[in-house]
PDB file of N, CA and C in Angstrom:
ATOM      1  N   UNK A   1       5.483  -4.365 -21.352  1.00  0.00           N
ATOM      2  CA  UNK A   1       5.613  -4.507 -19.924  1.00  0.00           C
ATOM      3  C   UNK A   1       5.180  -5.904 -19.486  1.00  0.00           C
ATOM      4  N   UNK A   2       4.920  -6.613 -20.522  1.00  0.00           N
ATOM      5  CA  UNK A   2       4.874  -7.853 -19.760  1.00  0.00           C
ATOM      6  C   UNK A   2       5.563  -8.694 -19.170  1.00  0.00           C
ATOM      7  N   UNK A   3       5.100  -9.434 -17.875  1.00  0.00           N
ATOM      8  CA  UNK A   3       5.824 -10.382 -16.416  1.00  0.00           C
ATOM      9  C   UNK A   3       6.210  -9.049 -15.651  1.00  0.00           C
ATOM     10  N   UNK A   4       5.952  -7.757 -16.129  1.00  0.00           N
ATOM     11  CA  UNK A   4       6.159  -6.759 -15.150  1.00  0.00           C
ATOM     12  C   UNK A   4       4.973  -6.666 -14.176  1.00  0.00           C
ATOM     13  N   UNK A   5       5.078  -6.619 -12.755  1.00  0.00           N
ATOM     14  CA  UNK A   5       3.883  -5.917 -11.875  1.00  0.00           C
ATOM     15  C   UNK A   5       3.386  -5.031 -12.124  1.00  0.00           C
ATOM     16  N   UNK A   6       2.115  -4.788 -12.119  1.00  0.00           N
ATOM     17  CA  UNK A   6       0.976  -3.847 -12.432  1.00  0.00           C
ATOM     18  C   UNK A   6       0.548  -3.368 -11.339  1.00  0.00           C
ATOM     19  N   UNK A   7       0.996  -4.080 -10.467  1.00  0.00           N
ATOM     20  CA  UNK A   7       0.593  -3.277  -8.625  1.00  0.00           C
ATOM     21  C   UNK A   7       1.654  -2.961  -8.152  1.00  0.00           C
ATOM     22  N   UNK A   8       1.507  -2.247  -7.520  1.00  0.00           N
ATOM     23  CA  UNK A   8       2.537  -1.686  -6.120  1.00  0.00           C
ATOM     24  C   UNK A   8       1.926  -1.360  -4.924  1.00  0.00           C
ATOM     25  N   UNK A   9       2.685  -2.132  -4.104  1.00  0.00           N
ATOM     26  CA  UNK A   9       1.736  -2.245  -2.589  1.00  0.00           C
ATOM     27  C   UNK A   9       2.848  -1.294  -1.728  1.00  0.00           C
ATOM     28  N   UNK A  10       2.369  -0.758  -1.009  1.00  0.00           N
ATOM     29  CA  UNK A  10       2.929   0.015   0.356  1.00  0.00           C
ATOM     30  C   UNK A  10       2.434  -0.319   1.658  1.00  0.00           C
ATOM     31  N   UNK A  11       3.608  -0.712   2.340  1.00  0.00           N
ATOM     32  CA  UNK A  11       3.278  -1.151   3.640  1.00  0.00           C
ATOM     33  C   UNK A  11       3.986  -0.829   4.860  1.00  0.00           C
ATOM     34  N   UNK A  12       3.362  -0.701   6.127  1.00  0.00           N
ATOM     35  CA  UNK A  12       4.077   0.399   7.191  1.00  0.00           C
ATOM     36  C   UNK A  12       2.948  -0.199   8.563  1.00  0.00           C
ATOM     37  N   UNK A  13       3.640   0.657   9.141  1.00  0.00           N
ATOM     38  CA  UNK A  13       3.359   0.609  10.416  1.00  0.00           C
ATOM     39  C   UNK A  13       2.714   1.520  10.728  1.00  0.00           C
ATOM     40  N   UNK A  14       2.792   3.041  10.104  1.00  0.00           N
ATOM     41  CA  UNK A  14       1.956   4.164  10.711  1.00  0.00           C
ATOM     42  C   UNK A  14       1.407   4.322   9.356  1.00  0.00           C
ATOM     43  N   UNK A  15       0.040   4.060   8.798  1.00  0.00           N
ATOM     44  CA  UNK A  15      -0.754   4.504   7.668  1.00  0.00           C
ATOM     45  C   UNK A  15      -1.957   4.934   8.630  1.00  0.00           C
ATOM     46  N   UNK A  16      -2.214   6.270   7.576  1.00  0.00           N
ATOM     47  CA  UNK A  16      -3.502   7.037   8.269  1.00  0.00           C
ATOM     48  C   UNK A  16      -4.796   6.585   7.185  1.00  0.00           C
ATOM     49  N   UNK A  17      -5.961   5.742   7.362  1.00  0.00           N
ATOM     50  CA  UNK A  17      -6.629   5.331   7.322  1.00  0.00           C
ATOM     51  C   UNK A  17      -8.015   6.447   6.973  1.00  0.00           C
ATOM     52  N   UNK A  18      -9.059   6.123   6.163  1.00  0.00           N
ATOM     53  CA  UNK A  18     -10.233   7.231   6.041  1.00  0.00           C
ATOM     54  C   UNK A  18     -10.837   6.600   7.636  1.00  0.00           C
ATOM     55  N   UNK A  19     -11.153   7.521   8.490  1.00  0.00           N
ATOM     56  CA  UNK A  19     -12.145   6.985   9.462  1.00  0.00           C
ATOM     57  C   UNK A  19     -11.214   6.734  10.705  1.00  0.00           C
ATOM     58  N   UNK A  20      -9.979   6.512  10.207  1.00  0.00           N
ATOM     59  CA  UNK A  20      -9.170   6.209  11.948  1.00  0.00           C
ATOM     60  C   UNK A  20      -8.721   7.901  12.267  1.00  0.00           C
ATOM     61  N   UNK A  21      -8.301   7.492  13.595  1.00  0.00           N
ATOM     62  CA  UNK A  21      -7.824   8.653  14.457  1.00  0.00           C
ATOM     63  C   UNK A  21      -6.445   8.653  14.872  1.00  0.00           C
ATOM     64  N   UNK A  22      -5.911   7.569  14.598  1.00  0.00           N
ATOM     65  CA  UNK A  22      -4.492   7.138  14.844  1.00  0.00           C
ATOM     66  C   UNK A  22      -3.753   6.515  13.191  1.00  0.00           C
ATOM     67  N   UNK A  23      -2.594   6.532  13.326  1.00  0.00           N
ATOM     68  CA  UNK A  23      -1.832   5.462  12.451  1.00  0.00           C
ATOM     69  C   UNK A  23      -2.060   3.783  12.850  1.00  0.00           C
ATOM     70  N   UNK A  24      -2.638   3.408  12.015  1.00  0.00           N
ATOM     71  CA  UNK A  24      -2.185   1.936  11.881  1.00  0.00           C
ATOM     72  C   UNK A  24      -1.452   0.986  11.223  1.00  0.00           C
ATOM     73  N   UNK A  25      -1.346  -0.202  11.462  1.00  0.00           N
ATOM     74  CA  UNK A  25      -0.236  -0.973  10.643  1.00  0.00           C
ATOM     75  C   UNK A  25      -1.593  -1.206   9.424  1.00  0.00           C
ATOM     76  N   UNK A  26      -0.834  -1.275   7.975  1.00  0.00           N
ATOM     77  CA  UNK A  26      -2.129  -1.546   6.873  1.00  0.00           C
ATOM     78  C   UNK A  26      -1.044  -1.309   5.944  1.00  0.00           C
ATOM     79  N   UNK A  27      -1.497  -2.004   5.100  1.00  0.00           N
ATOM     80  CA  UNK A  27      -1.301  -1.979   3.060  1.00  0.00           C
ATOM     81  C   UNK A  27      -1.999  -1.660   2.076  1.00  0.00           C
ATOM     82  N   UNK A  28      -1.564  -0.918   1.136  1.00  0.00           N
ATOM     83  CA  UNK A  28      -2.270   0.018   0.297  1.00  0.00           C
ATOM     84  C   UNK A  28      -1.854  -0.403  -1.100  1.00  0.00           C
ATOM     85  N   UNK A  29      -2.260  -1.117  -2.003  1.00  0.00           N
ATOM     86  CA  UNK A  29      -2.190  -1.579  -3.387  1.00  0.00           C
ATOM     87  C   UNK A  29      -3.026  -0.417  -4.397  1.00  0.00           C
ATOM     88  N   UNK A  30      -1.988  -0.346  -5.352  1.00  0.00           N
ATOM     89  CA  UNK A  30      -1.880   0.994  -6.147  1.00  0.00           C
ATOM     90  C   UNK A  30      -1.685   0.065  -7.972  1.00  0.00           C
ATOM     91  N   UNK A  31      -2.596   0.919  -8.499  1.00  0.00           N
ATOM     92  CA  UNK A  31      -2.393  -0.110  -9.793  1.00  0.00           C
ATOM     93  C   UNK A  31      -1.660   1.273 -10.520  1.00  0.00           C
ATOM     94  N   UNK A  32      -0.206   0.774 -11.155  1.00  0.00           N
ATOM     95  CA  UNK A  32       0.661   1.762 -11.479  1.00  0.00           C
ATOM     96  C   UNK A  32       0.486   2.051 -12.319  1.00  0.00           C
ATOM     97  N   UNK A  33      -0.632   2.012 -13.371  1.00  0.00           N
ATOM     98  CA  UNK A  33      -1.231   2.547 -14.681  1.00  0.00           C
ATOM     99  C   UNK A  33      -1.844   3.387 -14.553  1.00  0.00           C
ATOM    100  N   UNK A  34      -2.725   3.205 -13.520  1.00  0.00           N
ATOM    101  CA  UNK A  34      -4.353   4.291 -13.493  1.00  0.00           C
ATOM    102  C   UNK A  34      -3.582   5.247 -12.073  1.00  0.00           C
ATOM    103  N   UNK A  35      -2.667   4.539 -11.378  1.00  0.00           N
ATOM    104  CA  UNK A  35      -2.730   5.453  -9.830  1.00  0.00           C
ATOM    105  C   UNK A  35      -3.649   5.621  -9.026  1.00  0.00           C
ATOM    106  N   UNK A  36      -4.735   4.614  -9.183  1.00  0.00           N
ATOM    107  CA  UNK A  36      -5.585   4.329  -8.496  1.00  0.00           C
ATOM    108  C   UNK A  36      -5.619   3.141  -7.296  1.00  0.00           C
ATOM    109  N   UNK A  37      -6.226   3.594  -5.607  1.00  0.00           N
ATOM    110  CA  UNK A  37      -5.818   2.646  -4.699  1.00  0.00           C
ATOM    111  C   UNK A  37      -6.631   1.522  -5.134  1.00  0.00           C
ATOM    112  N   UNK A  38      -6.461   0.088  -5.274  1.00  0.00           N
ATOM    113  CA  UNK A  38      -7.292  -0.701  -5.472  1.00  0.00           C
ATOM    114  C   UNK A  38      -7.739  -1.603  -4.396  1.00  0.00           C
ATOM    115  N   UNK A  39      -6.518  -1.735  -3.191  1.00  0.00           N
ATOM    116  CA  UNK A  39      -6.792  -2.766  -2.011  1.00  0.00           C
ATOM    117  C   UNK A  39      -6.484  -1.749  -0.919  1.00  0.00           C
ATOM    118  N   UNK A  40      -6.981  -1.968   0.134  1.00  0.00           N
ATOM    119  CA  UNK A  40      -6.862  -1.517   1.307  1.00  0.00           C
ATOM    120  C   UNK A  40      -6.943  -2.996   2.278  1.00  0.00           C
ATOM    121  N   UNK A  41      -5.552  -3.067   3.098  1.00  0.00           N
ATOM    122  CA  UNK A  41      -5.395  -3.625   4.080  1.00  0.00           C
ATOM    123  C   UNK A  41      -5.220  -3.692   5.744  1.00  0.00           C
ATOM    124  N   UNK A  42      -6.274  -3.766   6.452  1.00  0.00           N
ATOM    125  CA  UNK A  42      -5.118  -3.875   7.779  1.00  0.00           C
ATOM    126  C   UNK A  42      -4.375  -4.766   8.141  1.00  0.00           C
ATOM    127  N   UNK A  43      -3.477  -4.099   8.503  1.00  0.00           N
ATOM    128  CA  UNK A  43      -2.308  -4.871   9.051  1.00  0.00           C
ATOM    129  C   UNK A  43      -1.616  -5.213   7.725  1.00  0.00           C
ATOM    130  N   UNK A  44       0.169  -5.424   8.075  1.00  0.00           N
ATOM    131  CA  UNK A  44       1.103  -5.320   6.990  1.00  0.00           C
ATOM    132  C   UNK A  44       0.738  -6.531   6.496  1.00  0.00           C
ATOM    133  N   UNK A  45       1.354  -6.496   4.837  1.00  0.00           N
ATOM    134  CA  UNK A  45       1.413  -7.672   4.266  1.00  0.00           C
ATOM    135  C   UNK A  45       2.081  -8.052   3.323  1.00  0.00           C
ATOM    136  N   UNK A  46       3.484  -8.995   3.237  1.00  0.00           N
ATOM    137  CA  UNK A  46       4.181  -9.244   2.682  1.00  0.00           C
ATOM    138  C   UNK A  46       3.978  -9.383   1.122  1.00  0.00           C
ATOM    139  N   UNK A  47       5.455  -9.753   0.322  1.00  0.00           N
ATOM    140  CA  UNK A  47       5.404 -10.025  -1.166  1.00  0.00           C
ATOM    141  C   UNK A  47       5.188 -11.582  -1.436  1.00  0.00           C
ATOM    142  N   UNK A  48       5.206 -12.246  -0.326  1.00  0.00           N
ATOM    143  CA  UNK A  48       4.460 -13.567  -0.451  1.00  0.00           C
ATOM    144  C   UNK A  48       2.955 -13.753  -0.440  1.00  0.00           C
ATOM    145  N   UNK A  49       2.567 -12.676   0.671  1.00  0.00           N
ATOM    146  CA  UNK A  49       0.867 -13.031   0.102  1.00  0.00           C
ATOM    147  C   UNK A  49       0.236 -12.213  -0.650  1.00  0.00           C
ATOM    148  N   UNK A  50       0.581 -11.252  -1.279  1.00  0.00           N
ATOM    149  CA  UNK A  50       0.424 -10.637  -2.357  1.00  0.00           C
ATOM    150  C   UNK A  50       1.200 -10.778  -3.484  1.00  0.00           C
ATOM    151  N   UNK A  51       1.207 -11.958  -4.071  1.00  0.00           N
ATOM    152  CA  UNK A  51       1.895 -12.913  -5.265  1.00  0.00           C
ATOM    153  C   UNK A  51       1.279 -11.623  -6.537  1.00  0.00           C
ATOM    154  N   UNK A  52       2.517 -11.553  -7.257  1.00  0.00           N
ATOM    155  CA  UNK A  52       2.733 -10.429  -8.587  1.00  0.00           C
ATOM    156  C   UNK A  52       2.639  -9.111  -8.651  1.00  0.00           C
ATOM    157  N   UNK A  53       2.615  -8.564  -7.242  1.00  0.00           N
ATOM    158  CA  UNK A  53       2.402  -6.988  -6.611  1.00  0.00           C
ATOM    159  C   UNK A  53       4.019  -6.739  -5.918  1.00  0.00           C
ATOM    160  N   UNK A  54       4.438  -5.786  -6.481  1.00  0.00           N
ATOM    161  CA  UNK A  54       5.744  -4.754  -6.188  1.00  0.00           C
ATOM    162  C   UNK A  54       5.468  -4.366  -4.402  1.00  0.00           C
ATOM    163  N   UNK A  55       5.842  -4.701  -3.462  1.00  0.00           N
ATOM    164  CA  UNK A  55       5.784  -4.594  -2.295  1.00  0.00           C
ATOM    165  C   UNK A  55       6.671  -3.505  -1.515  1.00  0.00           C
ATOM    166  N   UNK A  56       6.376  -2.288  -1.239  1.00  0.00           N
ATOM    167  CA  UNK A  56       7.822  -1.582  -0.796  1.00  0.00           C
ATOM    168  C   UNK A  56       7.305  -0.986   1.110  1.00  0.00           C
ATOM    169  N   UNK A  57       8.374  -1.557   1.716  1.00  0.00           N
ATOM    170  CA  UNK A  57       8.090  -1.499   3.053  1.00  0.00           C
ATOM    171  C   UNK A  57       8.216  -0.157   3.804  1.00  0.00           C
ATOM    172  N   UNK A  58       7.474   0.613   4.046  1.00  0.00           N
ATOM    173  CA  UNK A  58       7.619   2.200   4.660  1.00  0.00           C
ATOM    174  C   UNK A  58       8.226   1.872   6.200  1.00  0.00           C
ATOM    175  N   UNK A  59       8.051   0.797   6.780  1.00  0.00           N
ATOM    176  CA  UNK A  59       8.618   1.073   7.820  1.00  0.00           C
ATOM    177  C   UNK A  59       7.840   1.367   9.394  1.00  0.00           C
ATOM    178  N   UNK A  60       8.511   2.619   9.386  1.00  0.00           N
ATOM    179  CA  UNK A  60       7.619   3.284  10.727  1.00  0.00           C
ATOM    180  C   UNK A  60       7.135   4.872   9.795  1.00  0.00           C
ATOM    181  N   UNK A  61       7.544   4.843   8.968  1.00  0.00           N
ATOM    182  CA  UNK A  61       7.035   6.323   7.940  1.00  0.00           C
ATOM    183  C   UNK A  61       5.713   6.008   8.107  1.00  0.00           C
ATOM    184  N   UNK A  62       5.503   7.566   8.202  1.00  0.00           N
ATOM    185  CA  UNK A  62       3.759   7.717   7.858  1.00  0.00           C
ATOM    186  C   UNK A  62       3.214   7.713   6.154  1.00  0.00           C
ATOM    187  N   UNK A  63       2.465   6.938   6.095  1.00  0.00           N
ATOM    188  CA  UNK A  63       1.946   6.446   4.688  1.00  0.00           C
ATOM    189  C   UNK A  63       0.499   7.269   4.863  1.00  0.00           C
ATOM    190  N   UNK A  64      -0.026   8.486   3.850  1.00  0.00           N
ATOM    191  CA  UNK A  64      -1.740   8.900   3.859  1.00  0.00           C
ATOM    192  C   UNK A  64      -1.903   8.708   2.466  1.00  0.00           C
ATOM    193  N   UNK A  65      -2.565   7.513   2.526  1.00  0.00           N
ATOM    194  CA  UNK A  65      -3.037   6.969   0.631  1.00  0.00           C
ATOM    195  C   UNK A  65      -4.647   8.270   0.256  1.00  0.00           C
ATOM    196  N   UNK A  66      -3.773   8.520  -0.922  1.00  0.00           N
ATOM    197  CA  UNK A  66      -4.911   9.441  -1.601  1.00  0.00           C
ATOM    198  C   UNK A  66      -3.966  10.888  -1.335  1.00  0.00           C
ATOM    199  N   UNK A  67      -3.247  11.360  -0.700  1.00  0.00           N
ATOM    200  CA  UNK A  67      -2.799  12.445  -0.660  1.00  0.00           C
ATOM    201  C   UNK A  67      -2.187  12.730  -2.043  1.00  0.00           C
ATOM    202  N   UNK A  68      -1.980  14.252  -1.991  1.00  0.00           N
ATOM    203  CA  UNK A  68      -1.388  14.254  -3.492  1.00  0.00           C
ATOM    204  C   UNK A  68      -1.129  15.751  -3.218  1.00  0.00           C
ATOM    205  N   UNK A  69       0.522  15.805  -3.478  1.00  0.00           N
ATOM    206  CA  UNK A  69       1.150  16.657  -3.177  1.00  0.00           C
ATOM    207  C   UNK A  69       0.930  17.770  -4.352  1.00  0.00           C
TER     208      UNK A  69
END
C-alpha cells in the first residue's frame, strides 16, 4: 500500500460533535487501518490542508463519528 493514504477525512456541514447540541461544520480523520478517529476538526477542511489524507465531502449529511451500526 505504499503512496496510498492511510487517512480518510470526512467533512460536512452537519457533524454531531461529543458535547455539542447542534450539528456543526467539522472534520473527522480516520486512520483506515486501525478505524480509529485520530483528528477532530471544527469547521470543514479541504484536501489541500490536509496534504496525504483521502478527503470525502458529506455535504449537508449528518456525519456522528464513533457511531457504529
Amino acid at each position: 500500500m505504499a503512496g496510498q493514504p492511510t487517512k480518510r477525512a470526512f467533512t460536512g456541514d452537519r457533524v454531531v460533535l461529543p458535547g455539542g447540541d447542534q450539528p456543526t461544520a467539522a472534520t473527522i480523520v480516520v486512520d483506515i487501518q486501525t478505524g480509529k478517529i485520530t483528528d477532530v476538526y471544527h469547521g470543514r477542511r479541504s484536501a489541500d490542508e490536509l496534504q496525504g489524507v483521502h478527503v470525502i465531502d458529506a455535504g449537508d449529511k449528518i456525519i456522528l463519528p464513533g457511531l457504529v451500526e
